[in-house]
C-alpha atoms as a PDB file:
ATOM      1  CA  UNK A   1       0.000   0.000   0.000  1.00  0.00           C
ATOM      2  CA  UNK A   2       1.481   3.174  -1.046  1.00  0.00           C
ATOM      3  CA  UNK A   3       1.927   5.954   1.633  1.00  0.00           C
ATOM      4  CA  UNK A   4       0.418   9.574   0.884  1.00  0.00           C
ATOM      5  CA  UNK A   5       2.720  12.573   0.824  1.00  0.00           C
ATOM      6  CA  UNK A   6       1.009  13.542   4.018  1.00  0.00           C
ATOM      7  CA  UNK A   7       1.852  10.410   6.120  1.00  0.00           C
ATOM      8  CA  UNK A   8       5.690  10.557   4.372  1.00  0.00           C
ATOM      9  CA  UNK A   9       5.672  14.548   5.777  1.00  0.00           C
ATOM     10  CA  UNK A  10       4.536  13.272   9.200  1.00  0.00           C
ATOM     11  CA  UNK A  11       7.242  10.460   9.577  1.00  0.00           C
ATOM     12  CA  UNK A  12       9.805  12.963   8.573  1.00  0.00           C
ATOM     13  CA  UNK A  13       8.382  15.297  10.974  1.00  0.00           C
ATOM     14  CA  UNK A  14       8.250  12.772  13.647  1.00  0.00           C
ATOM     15  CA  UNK A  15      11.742  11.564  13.042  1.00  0.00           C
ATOM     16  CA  UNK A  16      13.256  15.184  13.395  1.00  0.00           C
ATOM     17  CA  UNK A  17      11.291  15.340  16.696  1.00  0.00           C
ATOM     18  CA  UNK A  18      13.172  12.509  18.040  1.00  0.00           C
ATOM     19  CA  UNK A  19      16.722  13.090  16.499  1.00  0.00           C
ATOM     20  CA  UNK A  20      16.363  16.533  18.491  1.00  0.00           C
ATOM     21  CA  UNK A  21      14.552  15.759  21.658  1.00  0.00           C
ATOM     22  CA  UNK A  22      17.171  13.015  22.020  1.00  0.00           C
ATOM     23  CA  UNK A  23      19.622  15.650  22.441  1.00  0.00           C
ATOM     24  CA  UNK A  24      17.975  17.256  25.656  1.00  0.00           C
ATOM     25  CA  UNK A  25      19.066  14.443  28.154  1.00  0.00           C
ATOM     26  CA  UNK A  26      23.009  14.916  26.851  1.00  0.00           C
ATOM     27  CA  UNK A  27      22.605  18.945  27.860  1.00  0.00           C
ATOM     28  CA  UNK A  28      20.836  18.597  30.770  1.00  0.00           C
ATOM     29  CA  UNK A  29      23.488  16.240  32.275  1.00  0.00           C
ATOM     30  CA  UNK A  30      26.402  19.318  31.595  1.00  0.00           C
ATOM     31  CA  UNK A  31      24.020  21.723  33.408  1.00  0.00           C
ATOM     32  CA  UNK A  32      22.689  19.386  36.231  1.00  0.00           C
ATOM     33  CA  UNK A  33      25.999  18.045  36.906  1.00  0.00           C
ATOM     34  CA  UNK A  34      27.592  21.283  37.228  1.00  0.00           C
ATOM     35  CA  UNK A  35      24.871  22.804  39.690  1.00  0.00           C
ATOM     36  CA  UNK A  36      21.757  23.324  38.422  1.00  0.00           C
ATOM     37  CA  UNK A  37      18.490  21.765  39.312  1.00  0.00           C
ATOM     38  CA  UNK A  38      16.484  20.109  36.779  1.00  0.00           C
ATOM     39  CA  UNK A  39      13.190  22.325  37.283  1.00  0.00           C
ATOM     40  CA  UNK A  40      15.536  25.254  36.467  1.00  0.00           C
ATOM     41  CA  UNK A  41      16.924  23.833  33.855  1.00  0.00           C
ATOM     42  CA  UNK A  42      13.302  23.366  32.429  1.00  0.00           C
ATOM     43  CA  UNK A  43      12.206  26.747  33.312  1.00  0.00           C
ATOM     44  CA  UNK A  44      15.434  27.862  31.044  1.00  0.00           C
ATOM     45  CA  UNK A  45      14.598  25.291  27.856  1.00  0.00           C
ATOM     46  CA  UNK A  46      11.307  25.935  27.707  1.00  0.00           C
ATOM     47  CA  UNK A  47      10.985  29.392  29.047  1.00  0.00           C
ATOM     48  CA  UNK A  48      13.686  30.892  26.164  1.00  0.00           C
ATOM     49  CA  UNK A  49      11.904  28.380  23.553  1.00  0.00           C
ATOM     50  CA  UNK A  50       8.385  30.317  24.013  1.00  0.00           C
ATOM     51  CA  UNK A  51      10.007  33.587  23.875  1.00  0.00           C
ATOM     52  CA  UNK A  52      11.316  32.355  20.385  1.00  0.00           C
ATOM     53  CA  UNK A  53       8.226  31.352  19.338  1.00  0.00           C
ATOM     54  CA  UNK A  54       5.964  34.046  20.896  1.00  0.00           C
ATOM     55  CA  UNK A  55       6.445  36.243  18.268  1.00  0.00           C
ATOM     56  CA  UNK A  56       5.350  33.571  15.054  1.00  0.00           C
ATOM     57  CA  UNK A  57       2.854  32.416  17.784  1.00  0.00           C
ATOM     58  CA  UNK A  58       1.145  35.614  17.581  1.00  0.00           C
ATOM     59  CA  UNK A  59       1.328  36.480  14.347  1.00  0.00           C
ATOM     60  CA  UNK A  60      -0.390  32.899  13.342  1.00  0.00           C
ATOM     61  CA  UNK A  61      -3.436  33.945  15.098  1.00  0.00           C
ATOM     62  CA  UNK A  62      -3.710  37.748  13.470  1.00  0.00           C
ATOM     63  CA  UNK A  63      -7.909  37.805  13.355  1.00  0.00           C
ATOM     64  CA  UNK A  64      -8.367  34.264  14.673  1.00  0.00           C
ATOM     65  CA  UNK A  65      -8.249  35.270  18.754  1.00  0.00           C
ATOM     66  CA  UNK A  66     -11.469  32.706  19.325  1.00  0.00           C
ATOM     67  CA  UNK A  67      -9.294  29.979  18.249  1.00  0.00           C
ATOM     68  CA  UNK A  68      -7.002  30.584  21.164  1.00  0.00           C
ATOM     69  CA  UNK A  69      -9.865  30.988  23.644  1.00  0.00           C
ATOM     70  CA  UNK A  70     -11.468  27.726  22.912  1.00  0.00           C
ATOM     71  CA  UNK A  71      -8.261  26.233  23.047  1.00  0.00           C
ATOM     72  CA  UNK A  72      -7.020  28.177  26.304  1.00  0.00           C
ATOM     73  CA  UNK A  73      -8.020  24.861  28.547  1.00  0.00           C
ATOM     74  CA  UNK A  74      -5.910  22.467  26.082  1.00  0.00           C
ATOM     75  CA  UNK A  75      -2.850  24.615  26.026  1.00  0.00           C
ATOM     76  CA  UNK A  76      -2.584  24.433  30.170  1.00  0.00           C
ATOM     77  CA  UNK A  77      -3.000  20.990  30.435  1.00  0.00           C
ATOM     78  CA  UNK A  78      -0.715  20.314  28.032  1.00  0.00           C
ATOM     79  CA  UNK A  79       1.595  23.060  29.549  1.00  0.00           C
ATOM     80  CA  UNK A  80       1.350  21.325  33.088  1.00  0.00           C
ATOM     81  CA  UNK A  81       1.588  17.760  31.576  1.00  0.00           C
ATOM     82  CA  UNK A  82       3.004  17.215  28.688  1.00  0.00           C
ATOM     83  CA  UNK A  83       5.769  20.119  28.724  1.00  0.00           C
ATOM     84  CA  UNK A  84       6.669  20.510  33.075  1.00  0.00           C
ATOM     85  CA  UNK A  85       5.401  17.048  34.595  1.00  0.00           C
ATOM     86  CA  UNK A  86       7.492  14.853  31.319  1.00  0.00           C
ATOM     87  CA  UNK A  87      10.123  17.194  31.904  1.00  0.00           C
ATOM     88  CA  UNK A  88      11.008  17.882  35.460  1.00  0.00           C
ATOM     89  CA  UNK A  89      10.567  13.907  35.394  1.00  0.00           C
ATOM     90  CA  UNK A  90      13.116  13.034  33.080  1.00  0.00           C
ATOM     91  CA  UNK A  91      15.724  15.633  33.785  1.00  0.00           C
ATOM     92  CA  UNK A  92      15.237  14.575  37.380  1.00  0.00           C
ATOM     93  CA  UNK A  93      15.628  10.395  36.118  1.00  0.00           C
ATOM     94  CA  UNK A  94      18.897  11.322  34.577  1.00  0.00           C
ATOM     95  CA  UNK A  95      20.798  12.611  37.606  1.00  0.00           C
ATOM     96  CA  UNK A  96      20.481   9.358  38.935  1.00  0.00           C
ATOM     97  CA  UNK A  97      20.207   7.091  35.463  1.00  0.00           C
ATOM     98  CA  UNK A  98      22.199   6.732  32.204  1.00  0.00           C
ATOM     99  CA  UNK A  99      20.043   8.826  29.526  1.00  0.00           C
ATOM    100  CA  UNK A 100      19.351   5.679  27.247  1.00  0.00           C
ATOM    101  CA  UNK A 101      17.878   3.874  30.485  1.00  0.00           C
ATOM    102  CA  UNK A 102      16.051   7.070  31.336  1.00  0.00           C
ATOM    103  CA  UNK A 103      14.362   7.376  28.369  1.00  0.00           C
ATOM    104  CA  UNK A 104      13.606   3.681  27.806  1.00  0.00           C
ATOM    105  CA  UNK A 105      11.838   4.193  31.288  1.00  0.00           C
ATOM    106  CA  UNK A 106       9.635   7.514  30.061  1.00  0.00           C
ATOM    107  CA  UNK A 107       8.725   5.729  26.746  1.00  0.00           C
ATOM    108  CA  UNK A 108       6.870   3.027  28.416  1.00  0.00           C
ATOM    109  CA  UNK A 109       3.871   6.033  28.320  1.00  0.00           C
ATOM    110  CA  UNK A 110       3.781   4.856  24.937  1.00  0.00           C
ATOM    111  CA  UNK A 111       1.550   1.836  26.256  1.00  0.00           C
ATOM    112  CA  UNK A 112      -0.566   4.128  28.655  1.00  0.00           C
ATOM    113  CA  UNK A 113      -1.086   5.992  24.999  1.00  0.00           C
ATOM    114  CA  UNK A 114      -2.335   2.896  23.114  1.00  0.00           C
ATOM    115  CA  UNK A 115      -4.580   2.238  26.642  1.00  0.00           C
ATOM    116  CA  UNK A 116      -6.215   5.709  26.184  1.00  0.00           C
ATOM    117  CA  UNK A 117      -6.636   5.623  22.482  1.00  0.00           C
ATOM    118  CA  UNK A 118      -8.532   2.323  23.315  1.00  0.00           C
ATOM    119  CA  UNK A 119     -10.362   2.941  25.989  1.00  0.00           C
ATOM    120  CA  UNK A 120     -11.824   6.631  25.126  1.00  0.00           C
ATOM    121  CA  UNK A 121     -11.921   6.303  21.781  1.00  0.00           C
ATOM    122  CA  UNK A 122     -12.397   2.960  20.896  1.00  0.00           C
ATOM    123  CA  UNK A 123      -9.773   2.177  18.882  1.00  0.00           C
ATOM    124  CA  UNK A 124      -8.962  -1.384  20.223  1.00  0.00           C
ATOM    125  CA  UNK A 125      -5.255  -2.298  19.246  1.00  0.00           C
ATOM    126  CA  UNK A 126      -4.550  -5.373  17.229  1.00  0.00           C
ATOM    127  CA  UNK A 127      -3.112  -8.626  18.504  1.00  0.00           C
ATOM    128  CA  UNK A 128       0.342  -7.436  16.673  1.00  0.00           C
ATOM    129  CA  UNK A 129       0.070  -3.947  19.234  1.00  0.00           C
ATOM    130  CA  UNK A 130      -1.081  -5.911  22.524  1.00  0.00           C
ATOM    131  CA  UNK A 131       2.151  -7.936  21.754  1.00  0.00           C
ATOM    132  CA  UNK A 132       4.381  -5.014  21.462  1.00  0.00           C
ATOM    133  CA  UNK A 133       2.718  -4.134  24.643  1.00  0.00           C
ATOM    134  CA  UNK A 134       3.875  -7.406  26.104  1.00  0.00           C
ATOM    135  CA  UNK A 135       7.176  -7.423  24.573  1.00  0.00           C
ATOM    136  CA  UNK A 136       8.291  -3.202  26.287  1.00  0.00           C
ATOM    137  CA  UNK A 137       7.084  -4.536  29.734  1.00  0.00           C
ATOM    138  CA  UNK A 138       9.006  -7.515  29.345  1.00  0.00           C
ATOM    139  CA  UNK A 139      11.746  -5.155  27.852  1.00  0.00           C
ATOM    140  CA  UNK A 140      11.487  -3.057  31.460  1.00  0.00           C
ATOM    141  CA  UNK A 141      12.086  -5.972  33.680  1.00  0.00           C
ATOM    142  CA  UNK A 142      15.984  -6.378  31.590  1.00  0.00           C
ATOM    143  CA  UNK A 143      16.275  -2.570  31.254  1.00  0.00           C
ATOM    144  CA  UNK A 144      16.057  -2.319  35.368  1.00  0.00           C
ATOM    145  CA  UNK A 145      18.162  -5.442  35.322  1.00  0.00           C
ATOM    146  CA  UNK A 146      16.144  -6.525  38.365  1.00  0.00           C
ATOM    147  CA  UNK A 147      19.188  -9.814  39.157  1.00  0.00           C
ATOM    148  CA  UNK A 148      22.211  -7.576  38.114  1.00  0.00           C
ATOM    149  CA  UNK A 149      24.871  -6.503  40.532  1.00  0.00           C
ATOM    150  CA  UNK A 150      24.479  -3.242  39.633  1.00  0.00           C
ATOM    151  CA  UNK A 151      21.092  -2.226  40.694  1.00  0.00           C
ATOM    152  CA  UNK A 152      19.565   0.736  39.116  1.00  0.00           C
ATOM    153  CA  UNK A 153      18.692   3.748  41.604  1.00  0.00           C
ATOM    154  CA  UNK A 154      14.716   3.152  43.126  1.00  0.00           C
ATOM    155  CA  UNK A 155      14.501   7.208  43.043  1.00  0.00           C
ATOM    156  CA  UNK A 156      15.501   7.469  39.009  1.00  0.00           C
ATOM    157  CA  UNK A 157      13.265   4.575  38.063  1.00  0.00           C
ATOM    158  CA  UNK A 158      10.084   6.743  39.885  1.00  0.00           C
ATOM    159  CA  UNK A 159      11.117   9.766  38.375  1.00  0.00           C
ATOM    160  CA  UNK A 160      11.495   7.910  34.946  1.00  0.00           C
ATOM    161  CA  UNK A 161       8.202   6.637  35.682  1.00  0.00           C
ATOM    162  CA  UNK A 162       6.792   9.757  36.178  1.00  0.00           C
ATOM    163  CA  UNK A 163       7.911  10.835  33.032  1.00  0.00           C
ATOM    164  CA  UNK A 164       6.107   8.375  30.979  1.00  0.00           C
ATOM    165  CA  UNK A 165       2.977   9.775  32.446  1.00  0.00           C
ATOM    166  CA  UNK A 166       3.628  13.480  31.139  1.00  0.00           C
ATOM    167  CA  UNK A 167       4.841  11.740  27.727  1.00  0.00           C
ATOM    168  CA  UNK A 168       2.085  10.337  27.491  1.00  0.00           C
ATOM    169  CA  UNK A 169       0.207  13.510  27.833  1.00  0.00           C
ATOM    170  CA  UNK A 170       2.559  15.019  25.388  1.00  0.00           C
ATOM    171  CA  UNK A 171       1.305  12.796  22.050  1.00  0.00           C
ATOM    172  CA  UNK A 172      -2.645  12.589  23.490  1.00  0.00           C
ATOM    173  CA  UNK A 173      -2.886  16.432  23.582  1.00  0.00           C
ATOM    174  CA  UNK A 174      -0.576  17.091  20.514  1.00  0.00           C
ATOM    175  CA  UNK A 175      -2.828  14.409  18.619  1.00  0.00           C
ATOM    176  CA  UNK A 176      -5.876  15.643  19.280  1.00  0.00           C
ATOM    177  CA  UNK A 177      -6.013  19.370  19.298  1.00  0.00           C
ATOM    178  CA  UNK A 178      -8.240  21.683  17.714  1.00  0.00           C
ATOM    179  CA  UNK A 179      -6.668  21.659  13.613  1.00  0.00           C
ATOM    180  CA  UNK A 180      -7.369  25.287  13.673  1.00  0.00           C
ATOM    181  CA  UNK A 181      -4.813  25.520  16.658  1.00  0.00           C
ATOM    182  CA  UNK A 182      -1.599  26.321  14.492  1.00  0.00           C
ATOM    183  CA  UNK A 183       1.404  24.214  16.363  1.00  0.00           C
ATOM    184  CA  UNK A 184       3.309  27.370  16.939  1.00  0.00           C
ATOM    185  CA  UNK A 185       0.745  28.587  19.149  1.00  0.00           C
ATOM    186  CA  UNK A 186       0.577  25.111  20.955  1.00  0.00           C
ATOM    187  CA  UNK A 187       4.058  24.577  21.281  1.00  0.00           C
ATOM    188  CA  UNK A 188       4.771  28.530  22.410  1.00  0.00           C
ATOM    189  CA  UNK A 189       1.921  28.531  24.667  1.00  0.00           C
ATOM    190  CA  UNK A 190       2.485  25.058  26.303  1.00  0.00           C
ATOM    191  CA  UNK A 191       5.995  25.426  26.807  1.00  0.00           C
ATOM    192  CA  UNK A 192       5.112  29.418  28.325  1.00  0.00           C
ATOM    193  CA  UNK A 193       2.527  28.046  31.022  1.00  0.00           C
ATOM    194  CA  UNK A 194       5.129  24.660  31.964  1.00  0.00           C
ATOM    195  CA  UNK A 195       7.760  27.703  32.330  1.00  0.00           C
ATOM    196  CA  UNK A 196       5.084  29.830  34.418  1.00  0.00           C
ATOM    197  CA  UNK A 197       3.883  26.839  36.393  1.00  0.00           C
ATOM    198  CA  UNK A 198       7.320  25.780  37.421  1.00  0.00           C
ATOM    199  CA  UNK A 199       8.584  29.183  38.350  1.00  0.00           C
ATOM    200  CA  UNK A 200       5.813  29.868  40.382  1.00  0.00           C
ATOM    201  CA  UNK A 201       6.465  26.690  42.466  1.00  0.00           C
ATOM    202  CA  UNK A 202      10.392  27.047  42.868  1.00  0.00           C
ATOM    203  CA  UNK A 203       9.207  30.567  44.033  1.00  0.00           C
ATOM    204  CA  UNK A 204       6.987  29.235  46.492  1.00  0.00           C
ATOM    205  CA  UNK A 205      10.011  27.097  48.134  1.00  0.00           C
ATOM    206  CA  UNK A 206       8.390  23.908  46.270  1.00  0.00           C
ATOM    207  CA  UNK A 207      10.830  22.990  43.877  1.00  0.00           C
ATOM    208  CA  UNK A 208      14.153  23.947  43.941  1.00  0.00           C
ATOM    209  CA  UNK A 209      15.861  26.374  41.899  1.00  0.00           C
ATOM    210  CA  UNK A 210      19.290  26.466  41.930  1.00  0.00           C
ATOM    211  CA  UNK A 211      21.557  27.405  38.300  1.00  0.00           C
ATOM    212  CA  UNK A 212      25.213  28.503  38.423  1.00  0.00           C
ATOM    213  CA  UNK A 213      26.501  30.862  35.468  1.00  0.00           C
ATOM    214  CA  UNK A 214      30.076  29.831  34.733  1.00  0.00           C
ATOM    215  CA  UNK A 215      31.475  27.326  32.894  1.00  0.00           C
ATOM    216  CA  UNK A 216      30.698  23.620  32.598  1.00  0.00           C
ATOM    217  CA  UNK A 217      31.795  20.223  31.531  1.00  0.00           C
ATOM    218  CA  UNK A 218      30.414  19.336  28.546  1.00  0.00           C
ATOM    219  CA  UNK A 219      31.435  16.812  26.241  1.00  0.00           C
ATOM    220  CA  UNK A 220      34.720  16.716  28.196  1.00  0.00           C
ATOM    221  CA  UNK A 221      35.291  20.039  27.304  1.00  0.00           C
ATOM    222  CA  UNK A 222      34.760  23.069  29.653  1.00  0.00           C
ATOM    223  CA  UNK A 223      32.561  25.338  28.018  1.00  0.00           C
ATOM    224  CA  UNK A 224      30.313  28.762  28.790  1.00  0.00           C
ATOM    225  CA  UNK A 225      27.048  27.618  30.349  1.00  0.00           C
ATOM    226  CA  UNK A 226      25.551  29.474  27.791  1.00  0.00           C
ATOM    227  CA  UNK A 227      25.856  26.324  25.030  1.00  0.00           C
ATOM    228  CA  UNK A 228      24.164  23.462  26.598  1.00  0.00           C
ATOM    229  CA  UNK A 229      21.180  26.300  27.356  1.00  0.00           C
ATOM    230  CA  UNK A 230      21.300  27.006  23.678  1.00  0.00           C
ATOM    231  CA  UNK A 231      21.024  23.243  22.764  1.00  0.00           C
ATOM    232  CA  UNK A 232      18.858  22.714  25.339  1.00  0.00           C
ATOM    233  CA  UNK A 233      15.842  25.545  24.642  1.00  0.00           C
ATOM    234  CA  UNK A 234      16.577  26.166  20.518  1.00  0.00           C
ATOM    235  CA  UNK A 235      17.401  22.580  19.246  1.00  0.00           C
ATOM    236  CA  UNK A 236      15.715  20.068  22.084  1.00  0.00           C
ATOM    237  CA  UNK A 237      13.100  22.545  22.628  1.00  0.00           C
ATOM    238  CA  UNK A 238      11.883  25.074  19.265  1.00  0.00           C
ATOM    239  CA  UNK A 239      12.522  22.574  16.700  1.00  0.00           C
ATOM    240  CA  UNK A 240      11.785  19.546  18.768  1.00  0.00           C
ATOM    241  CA  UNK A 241       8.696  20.730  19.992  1.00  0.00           C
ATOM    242  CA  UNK A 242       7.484  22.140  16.467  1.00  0.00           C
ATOM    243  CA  UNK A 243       8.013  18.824  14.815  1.00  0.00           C
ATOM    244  CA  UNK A 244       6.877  17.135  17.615  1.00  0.00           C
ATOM    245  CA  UNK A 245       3.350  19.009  17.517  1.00  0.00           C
ATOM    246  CA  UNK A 246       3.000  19.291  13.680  1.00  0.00           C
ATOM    247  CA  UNK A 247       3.878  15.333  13.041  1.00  0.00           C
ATOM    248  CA  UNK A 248       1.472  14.097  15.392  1.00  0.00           C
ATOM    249  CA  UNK A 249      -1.462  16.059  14.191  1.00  0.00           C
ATOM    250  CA  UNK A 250      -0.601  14.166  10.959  1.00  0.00           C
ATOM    251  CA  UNK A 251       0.207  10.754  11.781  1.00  0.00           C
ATOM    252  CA  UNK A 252      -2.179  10.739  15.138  1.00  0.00           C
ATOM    253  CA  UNK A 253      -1.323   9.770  18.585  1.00  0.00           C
ATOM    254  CA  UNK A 254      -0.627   6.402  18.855  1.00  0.00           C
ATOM    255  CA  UNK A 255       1.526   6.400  15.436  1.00  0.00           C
ATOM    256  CA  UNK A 256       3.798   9.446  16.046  1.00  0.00           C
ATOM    257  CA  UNK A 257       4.332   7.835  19.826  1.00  0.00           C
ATOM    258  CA  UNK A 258       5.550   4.827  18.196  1.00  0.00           C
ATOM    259  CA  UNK A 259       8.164   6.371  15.534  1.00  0.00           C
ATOM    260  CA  UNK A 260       8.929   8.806  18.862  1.00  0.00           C
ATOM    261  CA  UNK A 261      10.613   5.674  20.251  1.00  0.00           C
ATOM    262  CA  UNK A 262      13.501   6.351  17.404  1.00  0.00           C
ATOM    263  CA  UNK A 263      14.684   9.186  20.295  1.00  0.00           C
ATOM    264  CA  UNK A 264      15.746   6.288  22.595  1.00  0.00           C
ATOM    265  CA  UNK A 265      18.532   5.283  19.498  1.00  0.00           C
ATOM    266  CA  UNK A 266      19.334   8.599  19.022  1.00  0.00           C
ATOM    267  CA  UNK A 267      20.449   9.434  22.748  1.00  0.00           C
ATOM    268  CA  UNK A 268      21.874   6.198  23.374  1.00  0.00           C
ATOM    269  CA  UNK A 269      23.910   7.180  20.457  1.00  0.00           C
ATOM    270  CA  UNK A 270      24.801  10.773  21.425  1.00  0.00           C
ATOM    271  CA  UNK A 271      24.909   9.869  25.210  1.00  0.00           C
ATOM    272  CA  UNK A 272      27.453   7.270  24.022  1.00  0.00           C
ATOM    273  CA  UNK A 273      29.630   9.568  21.721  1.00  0.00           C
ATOM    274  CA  UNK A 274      29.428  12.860  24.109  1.00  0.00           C
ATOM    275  CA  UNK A 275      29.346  11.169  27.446  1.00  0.00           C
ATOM    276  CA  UNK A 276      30.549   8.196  26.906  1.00  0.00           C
ATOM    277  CA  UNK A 277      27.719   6.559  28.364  1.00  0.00           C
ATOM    278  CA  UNK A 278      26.258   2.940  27.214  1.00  0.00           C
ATOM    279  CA  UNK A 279      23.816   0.657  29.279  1.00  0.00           C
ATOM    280  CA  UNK A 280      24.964  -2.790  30.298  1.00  0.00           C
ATOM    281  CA  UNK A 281      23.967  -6.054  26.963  1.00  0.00           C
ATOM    282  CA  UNK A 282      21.260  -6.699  29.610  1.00  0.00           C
ATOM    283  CA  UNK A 283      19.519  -2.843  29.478  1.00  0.00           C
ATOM    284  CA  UNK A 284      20.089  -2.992  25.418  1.00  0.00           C
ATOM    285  CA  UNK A 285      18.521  -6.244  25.372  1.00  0.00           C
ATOM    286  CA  UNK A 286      15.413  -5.122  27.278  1.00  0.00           C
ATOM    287  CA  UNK A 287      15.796  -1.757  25.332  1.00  0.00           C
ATOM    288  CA  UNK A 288      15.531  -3.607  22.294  1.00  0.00           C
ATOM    289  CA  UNK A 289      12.206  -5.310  23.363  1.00  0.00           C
ATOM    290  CA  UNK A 290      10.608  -2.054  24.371  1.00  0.00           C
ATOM    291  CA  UNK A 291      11.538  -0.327  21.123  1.00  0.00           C
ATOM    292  CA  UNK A 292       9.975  -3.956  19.054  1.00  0.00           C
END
């Protein structure tokens, strides 16, 4: 069956996504390691990312201002959930995880995507889908490497956890939105209230918010902190996002979630080459199930 040029643009869309967001775990380790916490290294990515966008945001919705106001519940939830809740979550999993076994944690909200797909819209998965299903929770049980000597930290695996709820999130909301909703204006204004939500509760004493401004190790090269925060808001943040948003309105939830799991190659890969990072056969073996 031959694919339309709309489902080609989606994959391709999707794909960027990943090759980019996989590049956020590989920042966030120079910044975290070096002082910061990881809700203010959120507040940073996405905070400078919906600047960026604010202005093509706006200019998108010239004479269309009731598309934003129908739309103003969608963008928090997706602000709170898929943008601070996925975040905080996984920035937090990688101070005490490898990246690759982070994400291969987060990307288990894949399944809770295919269980909400099912259950609220009916779309029951095929036998080939409750499979995969089987296989990534199979995959889990190698990637914690539950009889290893080397036992994976309880408080990683929770956040990791946590951040295949707000992934999860992430490709429901981005799936489903209003089509008049341009993706600029969903990925400026969800990334602007996760920003606003987050500062608010470091302000409040409930997170904490700690950054240093000199120079950090990244790479294995001491650098301004000013690079990994570029990475971190314009690459795994504007054009992640964008992609992100645009290829799952095309390809749907459940689709662009699957060809999302791509990112857990591509920062294996980069957490391998930068950091020099590279879970155990066991973790690849279970990582391999979870991405079949």
């Amino acid at each position: 069956m031959q694919q339309s040029p709309a489902t080609g643009l989606g994959l391709g869309l999707a794909l960027l996504s990943a090759v980019t967001f996989a590049t956020s775990g590989t920042f966030a380790r120079s910044l975290i390691e070096d002082g910061w916490s990881a809700p203010s290294a959120v507040i940073a990515r996405v905070g400078i990312a919906a600047l960026v966008l604010a202005a093509p945001a706006l200019l998108s919705l010239r004479g269309r201002w009731h598309v934003l106001r129908r739309n103003i519940g969608v963008l928090g939830v997706f602000g709170l959930l898929g943008v601070a809740l996925a975040q905080v979550c996984f920035f937090n999993a990688v101070r005490y995880l490898p990246v690759g076994v982070a994400l291969l944690l987060e990307y288990l909200g894949i399944i809770l995507v295919v269980g909400w797909t099912w259950l609220v819209h009916g779309q029951r998965p095929r036998r080939l889908t409750v499979a995969g299903a089987a296989a990534a929770l199979a995959g889990l049980v190698f990637v914690l490497d539950l009889t290893g000597a080397g036992r994976l930290d309880p408080l990683g695996v929770l956040w990791g956890l946590g951040a295949a709820i707000g992934l999860a999130g992430y490709y429901v909301l981005a799936g489903r939105v209003d089509p008049e909703l341009p993706s600029v204006v969903l990925a400026s204004g969800g990334m602007g209230v996760g920003a606003v939500a987050l500062g608010g509760l470091g302000l409040v004493g409930a997170l904490p918010l700690n950054a240093t401004f000199g120079e950090v190790t990244f790479a294995g090269q001491q650098t301004s902190w000013l690079v990994p925060i570029a990475g971190l808001s314009l690459v795994a943040a504007v054009v992640a996002y964008l992609t992100g948003i645009a290829g799952a309105r095309i390809l749907g939830p459940r689709l662009s979630s699957f060809v999302g799991l791509t990112e857990v190659m591509f920062a294996v890969l980069i957490a391998w080459l930068v950091l020099g990072e590279l879970p155990t056969v066991v973790q690849l073996v279970g990582g391999g199930l979870i991405v079949a």
